[in-house]
Each structure stands twice: as C-alpha cells, then as structure tokens.
PDB file of N, CA and C in Angstrom:
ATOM      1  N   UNK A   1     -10.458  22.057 -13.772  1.00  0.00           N
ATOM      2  CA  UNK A   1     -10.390  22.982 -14.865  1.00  0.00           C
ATOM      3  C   UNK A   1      -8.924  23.324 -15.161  1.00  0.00           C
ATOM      4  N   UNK A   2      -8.597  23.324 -16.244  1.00  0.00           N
ATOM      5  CA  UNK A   2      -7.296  23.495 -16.904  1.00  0.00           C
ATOM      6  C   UNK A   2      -7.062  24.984 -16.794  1.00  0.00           C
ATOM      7  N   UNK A   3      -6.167  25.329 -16.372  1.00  0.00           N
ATOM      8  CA  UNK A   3      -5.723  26.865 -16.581  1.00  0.00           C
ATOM      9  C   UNK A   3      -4.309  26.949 -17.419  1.00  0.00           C
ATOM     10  N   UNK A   4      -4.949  28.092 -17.984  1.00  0.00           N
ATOM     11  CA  UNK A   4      -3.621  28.656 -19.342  1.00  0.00           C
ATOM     12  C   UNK A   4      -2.876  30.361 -18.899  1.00  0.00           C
ATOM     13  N   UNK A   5      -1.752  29.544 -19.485  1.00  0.00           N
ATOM     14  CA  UNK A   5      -0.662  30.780 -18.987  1.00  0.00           C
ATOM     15  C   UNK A   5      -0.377  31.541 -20.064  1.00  0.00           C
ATOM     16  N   UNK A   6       0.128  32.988 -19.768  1.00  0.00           N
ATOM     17  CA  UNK A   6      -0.127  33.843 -20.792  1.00  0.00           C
ATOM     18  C   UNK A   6       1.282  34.172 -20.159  1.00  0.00           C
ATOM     19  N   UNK A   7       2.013  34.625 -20.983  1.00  0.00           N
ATOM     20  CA  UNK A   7       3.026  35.361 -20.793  1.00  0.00           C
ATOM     21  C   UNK A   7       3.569  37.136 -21.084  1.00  0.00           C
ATOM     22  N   UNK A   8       3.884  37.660 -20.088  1.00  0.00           N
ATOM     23  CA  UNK A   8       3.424  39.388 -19.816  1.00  0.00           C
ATOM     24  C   UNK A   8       5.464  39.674 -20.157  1.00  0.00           C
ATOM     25  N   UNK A   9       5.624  40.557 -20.295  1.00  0.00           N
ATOM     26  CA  UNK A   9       7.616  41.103 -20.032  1.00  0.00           C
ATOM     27  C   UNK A   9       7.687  42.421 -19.215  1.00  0.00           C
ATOM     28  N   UNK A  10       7.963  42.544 -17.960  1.00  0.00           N
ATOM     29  CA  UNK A  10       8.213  43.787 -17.251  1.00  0.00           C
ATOM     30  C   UNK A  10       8.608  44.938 -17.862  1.00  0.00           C
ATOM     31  N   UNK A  11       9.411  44.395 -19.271  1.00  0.00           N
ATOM     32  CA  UNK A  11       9.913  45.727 -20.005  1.00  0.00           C
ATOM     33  C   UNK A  11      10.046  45.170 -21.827  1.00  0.00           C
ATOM     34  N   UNK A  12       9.101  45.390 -22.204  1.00  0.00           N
ATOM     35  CA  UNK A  12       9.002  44.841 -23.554  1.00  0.00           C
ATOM     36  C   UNK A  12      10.615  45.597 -24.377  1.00  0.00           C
ATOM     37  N   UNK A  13      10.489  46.187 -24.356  1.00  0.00           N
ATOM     38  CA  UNK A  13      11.531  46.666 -25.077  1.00  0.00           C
ATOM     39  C   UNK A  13      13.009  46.403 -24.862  1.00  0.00           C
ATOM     40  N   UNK A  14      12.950  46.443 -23.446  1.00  0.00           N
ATOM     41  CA  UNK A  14      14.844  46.087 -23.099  1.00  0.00           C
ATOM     42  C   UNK A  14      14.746  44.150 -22.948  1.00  0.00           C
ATOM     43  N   UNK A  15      13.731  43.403 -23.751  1.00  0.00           N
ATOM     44  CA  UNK A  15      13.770  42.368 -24.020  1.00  0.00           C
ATOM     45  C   UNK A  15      13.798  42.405 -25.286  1.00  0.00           C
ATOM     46  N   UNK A  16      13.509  43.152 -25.818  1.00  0.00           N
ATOM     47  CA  UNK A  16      13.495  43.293 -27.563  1.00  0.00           C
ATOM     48  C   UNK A  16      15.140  43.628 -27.579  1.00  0.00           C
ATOM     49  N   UNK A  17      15.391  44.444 -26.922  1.00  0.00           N
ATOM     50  CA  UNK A  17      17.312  45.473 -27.008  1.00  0.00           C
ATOM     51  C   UNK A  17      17.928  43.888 -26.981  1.00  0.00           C
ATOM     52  N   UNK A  18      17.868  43.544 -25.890  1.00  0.00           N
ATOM     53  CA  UNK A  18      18.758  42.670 -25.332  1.00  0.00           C
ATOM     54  C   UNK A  18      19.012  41.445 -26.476  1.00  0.00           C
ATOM     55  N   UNK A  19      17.643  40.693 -26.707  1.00  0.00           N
ATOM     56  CA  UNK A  19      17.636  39.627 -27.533  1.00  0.00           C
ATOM     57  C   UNK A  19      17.586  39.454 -29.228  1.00  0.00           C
ATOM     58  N   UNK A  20      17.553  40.670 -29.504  1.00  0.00           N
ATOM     59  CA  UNK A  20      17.895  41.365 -31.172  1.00  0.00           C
ATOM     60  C   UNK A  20      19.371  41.190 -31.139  1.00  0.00           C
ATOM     61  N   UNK A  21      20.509  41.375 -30.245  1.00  0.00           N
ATOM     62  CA  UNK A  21      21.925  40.665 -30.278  1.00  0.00           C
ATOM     63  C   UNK A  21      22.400  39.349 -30.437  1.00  0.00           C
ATOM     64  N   UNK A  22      21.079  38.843 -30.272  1.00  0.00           N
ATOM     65  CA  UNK A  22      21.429  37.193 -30.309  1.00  0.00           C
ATOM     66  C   UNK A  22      20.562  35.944 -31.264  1.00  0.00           C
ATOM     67  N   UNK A  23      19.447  37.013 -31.526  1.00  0.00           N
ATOM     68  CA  UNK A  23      18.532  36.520 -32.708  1.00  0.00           C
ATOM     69  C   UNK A  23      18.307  37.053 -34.080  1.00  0.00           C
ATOM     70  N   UNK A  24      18.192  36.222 -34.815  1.00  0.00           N
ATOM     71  CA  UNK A  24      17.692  36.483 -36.114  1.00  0.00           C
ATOM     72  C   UNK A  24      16.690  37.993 -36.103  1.00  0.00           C
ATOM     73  N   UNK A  25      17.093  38.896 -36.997  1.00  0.00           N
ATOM     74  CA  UNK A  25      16.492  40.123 -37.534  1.00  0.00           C
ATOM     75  C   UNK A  25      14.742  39.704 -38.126  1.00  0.00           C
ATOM     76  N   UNK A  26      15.415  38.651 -38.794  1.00  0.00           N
ATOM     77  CA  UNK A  26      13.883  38.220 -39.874  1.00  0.00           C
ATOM     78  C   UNK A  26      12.636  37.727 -39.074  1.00  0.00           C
ATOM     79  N   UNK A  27      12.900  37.446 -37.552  1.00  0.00           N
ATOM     80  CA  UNK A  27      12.185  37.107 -36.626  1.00  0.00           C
ATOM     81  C   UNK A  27      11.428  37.884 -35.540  1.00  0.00           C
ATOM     82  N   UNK A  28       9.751  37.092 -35.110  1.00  0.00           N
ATOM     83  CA  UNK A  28       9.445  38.337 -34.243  1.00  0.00           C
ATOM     84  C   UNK A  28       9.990  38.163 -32.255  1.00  0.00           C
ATOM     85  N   UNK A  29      10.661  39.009 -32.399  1.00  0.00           N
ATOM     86  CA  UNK A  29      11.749  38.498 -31.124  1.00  0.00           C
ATOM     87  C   UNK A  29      10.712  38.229 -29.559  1.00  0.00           C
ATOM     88  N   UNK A  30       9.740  38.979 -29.538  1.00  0.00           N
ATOM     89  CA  UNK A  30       8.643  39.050 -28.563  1.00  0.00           C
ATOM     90  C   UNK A  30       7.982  37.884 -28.601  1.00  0.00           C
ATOM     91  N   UNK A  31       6.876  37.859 -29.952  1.00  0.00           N
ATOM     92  CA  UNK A  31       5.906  36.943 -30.046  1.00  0.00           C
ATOM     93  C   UNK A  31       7.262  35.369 -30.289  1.00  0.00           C
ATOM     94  N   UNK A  32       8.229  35.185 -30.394  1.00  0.00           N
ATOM     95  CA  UNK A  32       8.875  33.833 -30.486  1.00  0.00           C
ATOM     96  C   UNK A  32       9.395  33.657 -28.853  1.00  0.00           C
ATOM     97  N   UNK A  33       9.942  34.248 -28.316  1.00  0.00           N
ATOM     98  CA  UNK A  33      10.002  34.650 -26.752  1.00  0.00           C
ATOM     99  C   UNK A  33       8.723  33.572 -26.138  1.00  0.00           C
ATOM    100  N   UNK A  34       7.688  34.738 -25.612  1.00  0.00           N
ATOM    101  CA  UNK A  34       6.611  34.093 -25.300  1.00  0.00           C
ATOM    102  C   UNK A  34       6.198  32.537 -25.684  1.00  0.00           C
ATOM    103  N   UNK A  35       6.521  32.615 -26.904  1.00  0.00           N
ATOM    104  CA  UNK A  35       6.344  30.923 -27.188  1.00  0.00           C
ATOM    105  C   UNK A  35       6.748  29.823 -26.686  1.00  0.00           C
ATOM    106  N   UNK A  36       8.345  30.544 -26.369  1.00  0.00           N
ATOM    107  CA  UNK A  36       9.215  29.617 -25.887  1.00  0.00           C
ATOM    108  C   UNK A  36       9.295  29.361 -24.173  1.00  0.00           C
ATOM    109  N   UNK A  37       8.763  30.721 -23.574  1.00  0.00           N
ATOM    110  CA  UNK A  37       8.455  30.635 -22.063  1.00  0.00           C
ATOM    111  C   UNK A  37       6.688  29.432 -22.339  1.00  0.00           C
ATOM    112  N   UNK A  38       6.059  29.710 -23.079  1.00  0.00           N
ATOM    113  CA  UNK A  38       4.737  29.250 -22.344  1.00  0.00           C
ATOM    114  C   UNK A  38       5.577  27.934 -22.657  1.00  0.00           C
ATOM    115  N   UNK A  39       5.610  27.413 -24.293  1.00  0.00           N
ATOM    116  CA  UNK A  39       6.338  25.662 -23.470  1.00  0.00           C
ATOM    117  C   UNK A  39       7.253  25.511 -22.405  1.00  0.00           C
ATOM    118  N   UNK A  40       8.044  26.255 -21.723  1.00  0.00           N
ATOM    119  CA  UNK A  40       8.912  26.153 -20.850  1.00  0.00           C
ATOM    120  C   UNK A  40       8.145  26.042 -19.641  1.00  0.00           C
ATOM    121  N   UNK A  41       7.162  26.913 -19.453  1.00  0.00           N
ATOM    122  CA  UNK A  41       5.992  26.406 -18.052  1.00  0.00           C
ATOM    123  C   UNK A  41       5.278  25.848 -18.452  1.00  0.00           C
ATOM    124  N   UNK A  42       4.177  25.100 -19.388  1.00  0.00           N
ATOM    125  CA  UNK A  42       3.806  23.577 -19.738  1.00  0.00           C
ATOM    126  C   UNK A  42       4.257  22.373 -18.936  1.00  0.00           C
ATOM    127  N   UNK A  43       5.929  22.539 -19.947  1.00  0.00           N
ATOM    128  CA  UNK A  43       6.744  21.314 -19.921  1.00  0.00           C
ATOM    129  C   UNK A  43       7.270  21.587 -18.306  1.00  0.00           C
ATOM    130  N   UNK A  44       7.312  22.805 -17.502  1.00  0.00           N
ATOM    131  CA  UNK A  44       7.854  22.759 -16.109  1.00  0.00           C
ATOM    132  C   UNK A  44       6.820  21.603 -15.220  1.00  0.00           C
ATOM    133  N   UNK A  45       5.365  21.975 -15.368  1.00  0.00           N
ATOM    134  CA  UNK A  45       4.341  21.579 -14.921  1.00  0.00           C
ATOM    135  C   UNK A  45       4.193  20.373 -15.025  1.00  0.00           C
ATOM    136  N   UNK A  46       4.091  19.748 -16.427  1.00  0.00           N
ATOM    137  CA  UNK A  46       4.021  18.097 -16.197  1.00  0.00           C
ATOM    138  C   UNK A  46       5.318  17.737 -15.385  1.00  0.00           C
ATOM    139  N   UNK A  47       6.445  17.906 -15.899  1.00  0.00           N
ATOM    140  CA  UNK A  47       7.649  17.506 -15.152  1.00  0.00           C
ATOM    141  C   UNK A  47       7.390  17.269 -13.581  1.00  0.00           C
ATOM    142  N   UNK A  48       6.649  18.351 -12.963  1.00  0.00           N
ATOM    143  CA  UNK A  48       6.370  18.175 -11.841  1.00  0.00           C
ATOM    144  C   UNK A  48       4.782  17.315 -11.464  1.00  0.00           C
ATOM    145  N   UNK A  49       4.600  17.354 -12.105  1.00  0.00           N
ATOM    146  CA  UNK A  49       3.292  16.200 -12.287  1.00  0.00           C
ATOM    147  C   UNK A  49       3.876  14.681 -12.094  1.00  0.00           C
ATOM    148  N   UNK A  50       4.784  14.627 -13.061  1.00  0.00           N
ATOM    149  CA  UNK A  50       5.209  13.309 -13.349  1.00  0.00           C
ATOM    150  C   UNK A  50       6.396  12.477 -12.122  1.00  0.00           C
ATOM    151  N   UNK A  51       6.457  13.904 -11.622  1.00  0.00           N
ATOM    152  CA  UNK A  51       7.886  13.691 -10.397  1.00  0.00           C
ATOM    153  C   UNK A  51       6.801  13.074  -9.029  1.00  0.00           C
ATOM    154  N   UNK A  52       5.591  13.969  -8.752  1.00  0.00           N
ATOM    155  CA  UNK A  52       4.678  14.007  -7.541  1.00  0.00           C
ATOM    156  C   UNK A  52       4.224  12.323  -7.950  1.00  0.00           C
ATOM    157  N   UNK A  53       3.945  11.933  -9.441  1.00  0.00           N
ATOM    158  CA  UNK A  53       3.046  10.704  -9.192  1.00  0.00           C
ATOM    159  C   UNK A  53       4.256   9.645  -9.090  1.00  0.00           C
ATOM    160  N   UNK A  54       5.396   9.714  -9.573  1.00  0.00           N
ATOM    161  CA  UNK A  54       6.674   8.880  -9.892  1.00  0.00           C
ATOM    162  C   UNK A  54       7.075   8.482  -8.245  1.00  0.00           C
ATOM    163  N   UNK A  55       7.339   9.907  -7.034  1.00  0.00           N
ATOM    164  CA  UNK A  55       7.889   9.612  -6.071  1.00  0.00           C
ATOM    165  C   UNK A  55       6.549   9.677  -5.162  1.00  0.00           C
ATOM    166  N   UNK A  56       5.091   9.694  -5.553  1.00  0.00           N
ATOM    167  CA  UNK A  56       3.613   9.406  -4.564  1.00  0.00           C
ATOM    168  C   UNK A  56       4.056  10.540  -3.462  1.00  0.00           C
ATOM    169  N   UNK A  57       4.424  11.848  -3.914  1.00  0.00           N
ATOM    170  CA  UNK A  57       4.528  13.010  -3.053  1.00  0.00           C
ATOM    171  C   UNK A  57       3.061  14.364  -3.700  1.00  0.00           C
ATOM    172  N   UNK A  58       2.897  15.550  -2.967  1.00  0.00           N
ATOM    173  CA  UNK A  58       1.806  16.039  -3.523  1.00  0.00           C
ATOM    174  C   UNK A  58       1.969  17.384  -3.536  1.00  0.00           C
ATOM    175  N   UNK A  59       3.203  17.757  -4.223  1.00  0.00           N
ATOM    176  CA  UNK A  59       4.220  19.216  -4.542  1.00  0.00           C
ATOM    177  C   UNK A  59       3.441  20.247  -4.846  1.00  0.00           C
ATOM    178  N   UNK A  60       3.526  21.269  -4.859  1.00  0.00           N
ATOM    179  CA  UNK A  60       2.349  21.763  -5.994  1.00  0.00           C
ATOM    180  C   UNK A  60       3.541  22.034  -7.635  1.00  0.00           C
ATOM    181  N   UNK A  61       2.322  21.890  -8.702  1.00  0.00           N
ATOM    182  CA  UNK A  61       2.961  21.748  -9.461  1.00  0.00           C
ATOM    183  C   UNK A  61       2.716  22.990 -10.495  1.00  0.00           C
ATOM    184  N   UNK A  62       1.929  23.432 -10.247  1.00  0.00           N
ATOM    185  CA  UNK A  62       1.865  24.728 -11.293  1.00  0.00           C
ATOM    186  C   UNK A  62       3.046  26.007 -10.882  1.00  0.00           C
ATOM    187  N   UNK A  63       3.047  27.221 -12.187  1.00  0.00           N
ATOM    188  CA  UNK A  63       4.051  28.016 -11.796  1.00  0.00           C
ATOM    189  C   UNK A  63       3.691  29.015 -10.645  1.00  0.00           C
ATOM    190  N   UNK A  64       4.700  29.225 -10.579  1.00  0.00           N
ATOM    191  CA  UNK A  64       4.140  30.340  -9.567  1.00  0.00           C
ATOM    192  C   UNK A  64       5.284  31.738  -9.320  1.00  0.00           C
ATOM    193  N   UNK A  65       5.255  32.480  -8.471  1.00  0.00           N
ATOM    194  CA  UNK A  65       5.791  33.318  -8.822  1.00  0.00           C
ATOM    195  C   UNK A  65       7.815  33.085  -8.189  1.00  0.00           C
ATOM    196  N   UNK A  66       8.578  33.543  -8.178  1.00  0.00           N
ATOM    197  CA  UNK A  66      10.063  32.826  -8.145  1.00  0.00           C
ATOM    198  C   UNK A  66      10.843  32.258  -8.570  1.00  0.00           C
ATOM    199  N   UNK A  67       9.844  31.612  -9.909  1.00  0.00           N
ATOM    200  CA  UNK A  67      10.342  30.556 -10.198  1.00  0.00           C
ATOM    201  C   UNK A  67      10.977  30.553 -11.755  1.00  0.00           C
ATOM    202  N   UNK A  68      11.867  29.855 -12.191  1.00  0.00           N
ATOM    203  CA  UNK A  68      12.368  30.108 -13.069  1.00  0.00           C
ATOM    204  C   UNK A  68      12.254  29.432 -14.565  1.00  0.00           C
ATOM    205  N   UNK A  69      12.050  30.058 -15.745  1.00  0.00           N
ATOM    206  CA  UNK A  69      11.689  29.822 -17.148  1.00  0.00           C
ATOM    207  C   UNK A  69      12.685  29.527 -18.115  1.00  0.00           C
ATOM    208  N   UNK A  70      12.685  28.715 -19.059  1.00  0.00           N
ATOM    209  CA  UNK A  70      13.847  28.801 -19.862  1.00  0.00           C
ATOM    210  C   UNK A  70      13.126  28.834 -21.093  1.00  0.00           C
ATOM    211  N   UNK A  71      13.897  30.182 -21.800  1.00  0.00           N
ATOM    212  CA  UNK A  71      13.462  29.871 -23.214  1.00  0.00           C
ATOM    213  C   UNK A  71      14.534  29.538 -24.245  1.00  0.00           C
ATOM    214  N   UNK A  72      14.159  28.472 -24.687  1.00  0.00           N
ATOM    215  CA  UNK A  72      15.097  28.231 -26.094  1.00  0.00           C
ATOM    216  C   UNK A  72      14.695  28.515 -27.305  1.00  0.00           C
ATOM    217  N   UNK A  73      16.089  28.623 -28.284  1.00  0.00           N
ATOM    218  CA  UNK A  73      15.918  29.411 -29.471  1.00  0.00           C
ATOM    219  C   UNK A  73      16.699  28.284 -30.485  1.00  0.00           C
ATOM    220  N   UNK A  74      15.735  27.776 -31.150  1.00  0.00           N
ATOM    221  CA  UNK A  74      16.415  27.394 -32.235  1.00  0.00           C
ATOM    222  C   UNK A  74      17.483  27.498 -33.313  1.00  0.00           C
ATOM    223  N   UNK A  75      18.801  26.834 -33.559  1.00  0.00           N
ATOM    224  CA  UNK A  75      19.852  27.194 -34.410  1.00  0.00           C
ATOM    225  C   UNK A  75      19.146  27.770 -35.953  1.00  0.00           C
ATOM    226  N   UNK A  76      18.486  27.955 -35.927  1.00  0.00           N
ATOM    227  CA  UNK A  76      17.571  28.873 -37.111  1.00  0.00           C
ATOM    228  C   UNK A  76      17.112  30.123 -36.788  1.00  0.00           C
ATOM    229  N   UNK A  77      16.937  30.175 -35.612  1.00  0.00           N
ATOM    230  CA  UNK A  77      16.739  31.335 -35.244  1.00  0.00           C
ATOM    231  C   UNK A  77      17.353  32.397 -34.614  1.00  0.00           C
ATOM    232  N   UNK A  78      19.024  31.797 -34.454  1.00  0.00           N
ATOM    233  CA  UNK A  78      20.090  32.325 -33.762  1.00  0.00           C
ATOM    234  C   UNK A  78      20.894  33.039 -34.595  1.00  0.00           C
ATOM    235  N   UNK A  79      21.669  34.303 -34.374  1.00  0.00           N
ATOM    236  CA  UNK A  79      22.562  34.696 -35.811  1.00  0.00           C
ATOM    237  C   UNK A  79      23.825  33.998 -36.134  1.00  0.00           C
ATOM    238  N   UNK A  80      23.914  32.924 -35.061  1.00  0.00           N
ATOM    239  CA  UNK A  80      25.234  32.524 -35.316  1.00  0.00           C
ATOM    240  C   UNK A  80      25.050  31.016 -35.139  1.00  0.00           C
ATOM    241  N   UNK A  81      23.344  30.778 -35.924  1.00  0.00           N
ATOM    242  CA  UNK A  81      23.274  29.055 -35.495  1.00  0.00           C
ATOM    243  C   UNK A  81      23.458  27.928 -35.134  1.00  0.00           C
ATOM    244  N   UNK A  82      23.366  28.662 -33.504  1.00  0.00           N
ATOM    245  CA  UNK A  82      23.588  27.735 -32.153  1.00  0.00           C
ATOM    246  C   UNK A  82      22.534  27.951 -31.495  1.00  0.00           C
ATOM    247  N   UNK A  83      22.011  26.298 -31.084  1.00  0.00           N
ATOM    248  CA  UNK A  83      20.587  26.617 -29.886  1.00  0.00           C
ATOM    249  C   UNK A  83      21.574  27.098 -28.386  1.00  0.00           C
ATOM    250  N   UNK A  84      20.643  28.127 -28.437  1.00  0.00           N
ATOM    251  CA  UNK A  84      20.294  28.892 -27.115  1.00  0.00           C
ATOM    252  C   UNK A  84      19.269  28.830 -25.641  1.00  0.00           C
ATOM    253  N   UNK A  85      19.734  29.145 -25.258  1.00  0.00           N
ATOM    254  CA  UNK A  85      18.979  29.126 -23.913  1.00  0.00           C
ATOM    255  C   UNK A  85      18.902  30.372 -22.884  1.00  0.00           C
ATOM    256  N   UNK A  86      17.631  31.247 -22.830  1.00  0.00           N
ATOM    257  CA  UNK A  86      18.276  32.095 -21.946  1.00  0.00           C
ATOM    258  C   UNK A  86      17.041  31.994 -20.738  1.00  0.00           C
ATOM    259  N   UNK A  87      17.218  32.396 -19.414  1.00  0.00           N
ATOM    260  CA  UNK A  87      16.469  32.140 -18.322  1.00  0.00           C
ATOM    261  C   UNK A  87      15.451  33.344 -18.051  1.00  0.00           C
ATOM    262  N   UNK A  88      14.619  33.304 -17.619  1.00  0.00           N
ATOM    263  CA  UNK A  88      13.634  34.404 -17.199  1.00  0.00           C
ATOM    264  C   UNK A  88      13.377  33.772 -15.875  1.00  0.00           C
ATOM    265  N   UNK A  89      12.860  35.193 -15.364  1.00  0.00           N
ATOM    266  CA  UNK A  89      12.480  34.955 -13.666  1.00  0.00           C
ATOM    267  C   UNK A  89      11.419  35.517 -13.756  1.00  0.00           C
ATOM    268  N   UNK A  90      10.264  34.694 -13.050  1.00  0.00           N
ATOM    269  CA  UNK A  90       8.788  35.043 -12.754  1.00  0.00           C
ATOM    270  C   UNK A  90       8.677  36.089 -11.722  1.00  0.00           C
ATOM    271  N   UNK A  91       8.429  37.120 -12.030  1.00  0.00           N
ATOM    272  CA  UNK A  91       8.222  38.677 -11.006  1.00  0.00           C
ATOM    273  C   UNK A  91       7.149  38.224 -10.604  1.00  0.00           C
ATOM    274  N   UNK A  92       6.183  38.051 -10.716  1.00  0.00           N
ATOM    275  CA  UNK A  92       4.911  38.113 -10.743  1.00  0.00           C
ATOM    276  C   UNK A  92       3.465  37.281 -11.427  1.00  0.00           C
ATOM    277  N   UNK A  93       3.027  36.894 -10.581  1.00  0.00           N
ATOM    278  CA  UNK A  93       1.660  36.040 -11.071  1.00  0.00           C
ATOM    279  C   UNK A  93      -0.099  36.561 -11.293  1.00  0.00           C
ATOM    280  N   UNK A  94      -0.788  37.000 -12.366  1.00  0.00           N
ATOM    281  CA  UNK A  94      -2.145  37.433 -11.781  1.00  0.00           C
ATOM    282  C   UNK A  94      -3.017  36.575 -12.163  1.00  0.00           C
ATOM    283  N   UNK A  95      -3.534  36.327 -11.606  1.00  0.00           N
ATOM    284  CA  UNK A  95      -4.757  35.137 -11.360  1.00  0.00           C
ATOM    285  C   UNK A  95      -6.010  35.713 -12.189  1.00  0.00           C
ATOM    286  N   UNK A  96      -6.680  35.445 -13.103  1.00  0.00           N
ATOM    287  CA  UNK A  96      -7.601  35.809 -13.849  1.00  0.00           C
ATOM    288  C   UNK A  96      -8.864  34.585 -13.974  1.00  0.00           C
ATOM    289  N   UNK A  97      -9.660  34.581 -14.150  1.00  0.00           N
ATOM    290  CA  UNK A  97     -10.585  33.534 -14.455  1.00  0.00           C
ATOM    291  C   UNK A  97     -10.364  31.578 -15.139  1.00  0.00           C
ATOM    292  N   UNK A  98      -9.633  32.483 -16.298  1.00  0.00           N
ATOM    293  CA  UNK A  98      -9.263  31.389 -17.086  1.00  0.00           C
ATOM    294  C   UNK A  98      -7.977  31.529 -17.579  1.00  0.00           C
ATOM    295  N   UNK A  99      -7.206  32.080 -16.885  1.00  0.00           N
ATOM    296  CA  UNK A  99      -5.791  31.738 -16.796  1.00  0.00           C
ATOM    297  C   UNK A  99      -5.038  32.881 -16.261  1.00  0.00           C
ATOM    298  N   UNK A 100      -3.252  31.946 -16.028  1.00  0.00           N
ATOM    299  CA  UNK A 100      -2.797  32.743 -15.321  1.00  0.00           C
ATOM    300  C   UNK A 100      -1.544  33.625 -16.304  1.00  0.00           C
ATOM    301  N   UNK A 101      -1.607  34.903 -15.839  1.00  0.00           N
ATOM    302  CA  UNK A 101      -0.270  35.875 -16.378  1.00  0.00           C
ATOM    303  C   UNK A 101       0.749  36.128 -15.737  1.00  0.00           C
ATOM    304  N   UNK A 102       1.490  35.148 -16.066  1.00  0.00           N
ATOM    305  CA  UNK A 102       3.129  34.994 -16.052  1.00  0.00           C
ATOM    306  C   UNK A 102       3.927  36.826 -16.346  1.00  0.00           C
ATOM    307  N   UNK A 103       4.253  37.504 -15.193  1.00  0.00           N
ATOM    308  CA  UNK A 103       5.026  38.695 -15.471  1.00  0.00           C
ATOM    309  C   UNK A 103       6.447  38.010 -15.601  1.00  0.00           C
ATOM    310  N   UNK A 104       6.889  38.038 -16.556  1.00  0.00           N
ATOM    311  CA  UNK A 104       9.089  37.570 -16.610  1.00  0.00           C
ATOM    312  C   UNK A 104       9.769  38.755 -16.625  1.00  0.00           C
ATOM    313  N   UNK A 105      10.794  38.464 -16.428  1.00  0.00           N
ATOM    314  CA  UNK A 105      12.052  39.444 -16.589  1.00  0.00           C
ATOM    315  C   UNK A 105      13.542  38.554 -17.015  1.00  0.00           C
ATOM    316  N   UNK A 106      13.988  39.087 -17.612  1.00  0.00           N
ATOM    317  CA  UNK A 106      15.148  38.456 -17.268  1.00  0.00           C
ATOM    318  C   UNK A 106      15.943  38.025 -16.726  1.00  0.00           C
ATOM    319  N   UNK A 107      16.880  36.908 -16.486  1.00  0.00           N
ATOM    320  CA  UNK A 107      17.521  37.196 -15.192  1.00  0.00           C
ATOM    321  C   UNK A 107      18.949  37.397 -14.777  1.00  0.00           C
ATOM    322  N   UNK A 108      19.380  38.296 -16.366  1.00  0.00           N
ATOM    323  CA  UNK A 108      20.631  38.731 -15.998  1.00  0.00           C
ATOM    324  C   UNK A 108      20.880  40.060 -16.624  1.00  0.00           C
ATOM    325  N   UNK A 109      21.011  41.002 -15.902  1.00  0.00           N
ATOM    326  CA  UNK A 109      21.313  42.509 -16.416  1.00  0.00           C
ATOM    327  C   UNK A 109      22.891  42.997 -16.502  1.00  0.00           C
ATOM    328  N   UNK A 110      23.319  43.457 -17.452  1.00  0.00           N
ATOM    329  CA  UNK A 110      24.604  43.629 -17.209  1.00  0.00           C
ATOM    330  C   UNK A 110      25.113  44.695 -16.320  1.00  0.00           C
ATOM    331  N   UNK A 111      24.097  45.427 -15.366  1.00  0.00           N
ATOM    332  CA  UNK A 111      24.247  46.272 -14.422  1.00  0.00           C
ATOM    333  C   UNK A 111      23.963  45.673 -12.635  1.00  0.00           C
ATOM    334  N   UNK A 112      23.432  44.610 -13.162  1.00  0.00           N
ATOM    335  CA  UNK A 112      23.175  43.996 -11.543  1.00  0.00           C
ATOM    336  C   UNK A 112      22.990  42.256 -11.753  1.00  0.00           C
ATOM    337  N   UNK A 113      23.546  41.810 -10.362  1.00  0.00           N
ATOM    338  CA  UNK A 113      23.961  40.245 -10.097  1.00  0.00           C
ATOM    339  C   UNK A 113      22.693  39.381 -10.461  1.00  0.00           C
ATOM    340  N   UNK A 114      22.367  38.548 -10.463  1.00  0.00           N
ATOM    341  CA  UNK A 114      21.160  37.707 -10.503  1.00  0.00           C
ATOM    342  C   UNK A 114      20.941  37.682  -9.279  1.00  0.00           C
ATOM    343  N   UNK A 115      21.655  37.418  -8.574  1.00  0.00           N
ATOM    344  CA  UNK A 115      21.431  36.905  -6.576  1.00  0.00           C
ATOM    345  C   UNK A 115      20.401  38.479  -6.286  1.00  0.00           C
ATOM    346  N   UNK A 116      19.877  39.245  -6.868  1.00  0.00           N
ATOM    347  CA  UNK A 116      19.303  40.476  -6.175  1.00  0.00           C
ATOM    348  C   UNK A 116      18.262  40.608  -6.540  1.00  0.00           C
ATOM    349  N   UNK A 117      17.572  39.885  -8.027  1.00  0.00           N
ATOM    350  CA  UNK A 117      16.054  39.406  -8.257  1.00  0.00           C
ATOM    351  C   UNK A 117      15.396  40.086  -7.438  1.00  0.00           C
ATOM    352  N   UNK A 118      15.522  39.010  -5.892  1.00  0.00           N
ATOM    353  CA  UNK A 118      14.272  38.998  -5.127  1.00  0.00           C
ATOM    354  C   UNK A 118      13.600  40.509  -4.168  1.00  0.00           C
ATOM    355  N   UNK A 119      15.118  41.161  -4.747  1.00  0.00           N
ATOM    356  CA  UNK A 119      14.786  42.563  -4.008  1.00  0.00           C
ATOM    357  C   UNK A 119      14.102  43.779  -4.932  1.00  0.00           C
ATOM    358  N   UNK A 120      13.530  43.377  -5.813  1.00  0.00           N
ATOM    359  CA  UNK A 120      13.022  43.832  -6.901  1.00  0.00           C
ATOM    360  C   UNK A 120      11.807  43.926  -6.770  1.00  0.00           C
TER     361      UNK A 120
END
C-alpha cells in the first residue's frame, strides 16, 4: 500500500515572516511551500529506491523523521528571479492510516546554529 505525505510547519507563520522576504507577494507562500516539500520527499524516496535496487542493498527508503527537505522556488516565483532553494528539517513524523505527516521547520534561524536542531 502506497502511503502519502502531507506536509504540517511547526510555526505557520514565522514560515510565512521568513519566506514573504524572498518570494513573490502575488503568491500563496504556505500552500506553494508544501508543494515543494511533498515533491522534495517523493523525489527523496524514489532516489532511494533507485540507489537500494542500483547497489542490491535494502536501506529503508521512506522519510522519516531527521531528515532533510529541500524546497525549491521557481525564478517566477522569487522577487528577484532566481531559483531558490531553502532546506527544512523533519521534527517530526505521525503515522496515520493512509498517510504520513511530515512536521518541518526550518533549518536556519537567525537566532540559533543549525548544528542544535536535534536538541529541539
């Protein structure tokens, strides 16, 4: 059975603050976000699909929690039309029936290092 990932933000709003500096106004900064994390764990997943059958190893390949997301933003959707890239870190995983919810955060605050994530 196929399971689908949903994507959750620890703090909707200081993802809205943060990424309204770097995106288009005319855009919905949340719902384009999310878009760009769920293809980012998709495309993480086969990648690791394709690595386990390529090197006949048996990894696990779905996300899980630690692990890291990239969302990109299209030069259309940037204010200064350049693709972007910014990283999210998986806080948290909840296991539901028919799919799983991806908690992200960001993973760079301008008040604390990235290296301290895990103490969070």
């Amino acid at each position: 059975m196929i399971k689908l990932y949903e994507i959750k933000f620890v703090d909707d709003k200081r993802i809205q603050q943060e990424l309204s500096g770097i995106l288009n106004h005319s855009i919905d900064i949340l719902r384009t976000t999310r878009r760009s994390l769920l293809a980012s764990a998709y495309q993480t997943e086969n990648r690791r699909k394709m690595s386990n059958k390529l090197f006949k190893e048996n990894h696990p390949t779905k996300i899980k929690e630690k692990d890291f997301l990239w969302a990109c933003f299209s030069s259309e959707q940037t204010i200064r039309n350049e693709l972007l890239f910014r990283s999210f870190y998986v806080r948290k995983m909840i296991y539901q029936e028919e799919k799983n919810i991806l908690i992200v955060d960001l993973t760079y605050e301008k008040s604390r290092l990235w290296l301290e994530l895990e103490e969070n």
